[in-house]
C-alpha atoms as a PDB file:
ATOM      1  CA  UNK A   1       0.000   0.000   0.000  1.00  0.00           C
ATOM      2  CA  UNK A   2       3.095   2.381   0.685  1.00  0.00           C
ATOM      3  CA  UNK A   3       4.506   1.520  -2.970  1.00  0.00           C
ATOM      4  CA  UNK A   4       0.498   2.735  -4.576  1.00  0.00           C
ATOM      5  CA  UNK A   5       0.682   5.444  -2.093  1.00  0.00           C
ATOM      6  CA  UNK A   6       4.018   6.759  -3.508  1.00  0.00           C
ATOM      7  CA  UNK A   7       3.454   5.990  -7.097  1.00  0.00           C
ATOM      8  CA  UNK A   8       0.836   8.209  -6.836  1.00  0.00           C
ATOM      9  CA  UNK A   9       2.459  10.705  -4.894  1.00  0.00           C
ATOM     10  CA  UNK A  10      -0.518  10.955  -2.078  1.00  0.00           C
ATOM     11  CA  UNK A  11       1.672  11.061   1.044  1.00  0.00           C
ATOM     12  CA  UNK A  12       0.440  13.971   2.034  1.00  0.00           C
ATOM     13  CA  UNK A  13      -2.800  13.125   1.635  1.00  0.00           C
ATOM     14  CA  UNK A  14      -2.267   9.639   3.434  1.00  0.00           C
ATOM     15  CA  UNK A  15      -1.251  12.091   6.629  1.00  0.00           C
ATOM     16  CA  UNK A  16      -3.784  14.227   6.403  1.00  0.00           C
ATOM     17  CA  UNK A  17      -6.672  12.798   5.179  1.00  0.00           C
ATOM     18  CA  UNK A  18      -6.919   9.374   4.703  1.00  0.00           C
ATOM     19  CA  UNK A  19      -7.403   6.513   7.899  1.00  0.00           C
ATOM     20  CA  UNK A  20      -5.490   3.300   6.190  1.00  0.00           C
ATOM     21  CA  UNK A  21      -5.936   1.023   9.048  1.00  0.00           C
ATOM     22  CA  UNK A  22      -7.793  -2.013   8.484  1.00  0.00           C
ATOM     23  CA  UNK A  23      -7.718  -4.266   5.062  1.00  0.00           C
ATOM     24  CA  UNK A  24      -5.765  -3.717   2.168  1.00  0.00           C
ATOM     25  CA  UNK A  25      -9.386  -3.644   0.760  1.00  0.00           C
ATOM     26  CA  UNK A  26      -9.983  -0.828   3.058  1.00  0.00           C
ATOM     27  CA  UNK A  27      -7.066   0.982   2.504  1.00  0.00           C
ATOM     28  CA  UNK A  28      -8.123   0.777  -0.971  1.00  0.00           C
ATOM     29  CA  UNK A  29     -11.215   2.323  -0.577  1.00  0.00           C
ATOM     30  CA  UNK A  30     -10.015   5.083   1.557  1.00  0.00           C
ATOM     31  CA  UNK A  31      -7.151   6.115  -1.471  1.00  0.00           C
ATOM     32  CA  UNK A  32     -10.298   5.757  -3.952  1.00  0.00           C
ATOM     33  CA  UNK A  33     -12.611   8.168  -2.042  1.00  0.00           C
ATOM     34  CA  UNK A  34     -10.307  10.887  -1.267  1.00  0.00           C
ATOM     35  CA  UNK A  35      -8.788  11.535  -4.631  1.00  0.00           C
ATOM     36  CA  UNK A  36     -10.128  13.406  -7.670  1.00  0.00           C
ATOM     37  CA  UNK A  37     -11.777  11.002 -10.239  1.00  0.00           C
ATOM     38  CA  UNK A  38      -8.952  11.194 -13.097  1.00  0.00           C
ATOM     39  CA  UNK A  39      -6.576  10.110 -10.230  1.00  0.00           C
ATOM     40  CA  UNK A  40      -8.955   7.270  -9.165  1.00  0.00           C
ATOM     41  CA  UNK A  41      -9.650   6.153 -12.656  1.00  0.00           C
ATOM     42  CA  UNK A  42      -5.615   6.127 -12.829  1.00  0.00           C
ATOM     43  CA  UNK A  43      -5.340   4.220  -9.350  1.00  0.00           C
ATOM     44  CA  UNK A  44      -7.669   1.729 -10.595  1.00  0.00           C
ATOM     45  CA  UNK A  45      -6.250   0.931 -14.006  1.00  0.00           C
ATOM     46  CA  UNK A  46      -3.220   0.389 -11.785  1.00  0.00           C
ATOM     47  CA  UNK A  47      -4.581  -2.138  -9.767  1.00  0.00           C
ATOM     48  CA  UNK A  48      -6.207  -3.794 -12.213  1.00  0.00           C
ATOM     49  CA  UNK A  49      -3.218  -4.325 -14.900  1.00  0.00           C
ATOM     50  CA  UNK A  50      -0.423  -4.800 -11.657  1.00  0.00           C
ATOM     51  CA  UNK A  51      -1.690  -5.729  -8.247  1.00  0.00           C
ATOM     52  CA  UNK A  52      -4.911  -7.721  -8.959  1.00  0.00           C
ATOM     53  CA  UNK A  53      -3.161 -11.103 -10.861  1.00  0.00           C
ATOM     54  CA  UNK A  54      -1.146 -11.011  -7.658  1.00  0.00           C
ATOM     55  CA  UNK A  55      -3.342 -10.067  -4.925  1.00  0.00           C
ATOM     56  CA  UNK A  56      -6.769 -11.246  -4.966  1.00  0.00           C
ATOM     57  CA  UNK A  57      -7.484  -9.410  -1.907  1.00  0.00           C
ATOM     58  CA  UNK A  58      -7.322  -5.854  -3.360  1.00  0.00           C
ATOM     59  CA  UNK A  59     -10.433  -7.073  -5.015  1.00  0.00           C
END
């Protein structure tokens, strides 16, 4: 979740503004809902194509 969070370059928002305790589903979720919609389509398409062959939990 640190590696998406840095891709992304949403540290400061992971201080500030997200609360990525929990799942890695619910980490997810929090990333999704606090960023703008071309960054979430972006984050998505990410997870899809990279993380989701590997990590069924992301899901």
């Amino acid at each position: 979740m640190n590696q998406l969070i840095e891709w992304f370059e949403l540290e400061e928002l992971a201080k500030t503004e997200m609360d990525l305790a929990g799942s890695t589903s619910d980490k997810v979720y929090e990333i999704l809902k606090t960023v703008d919609v071309k960054r979430r389509r972006e984050i998505i398409q990410h997870l899809i194509n990279e993380e989701a062959p590997l990590r069924i939990d992301v899901l």
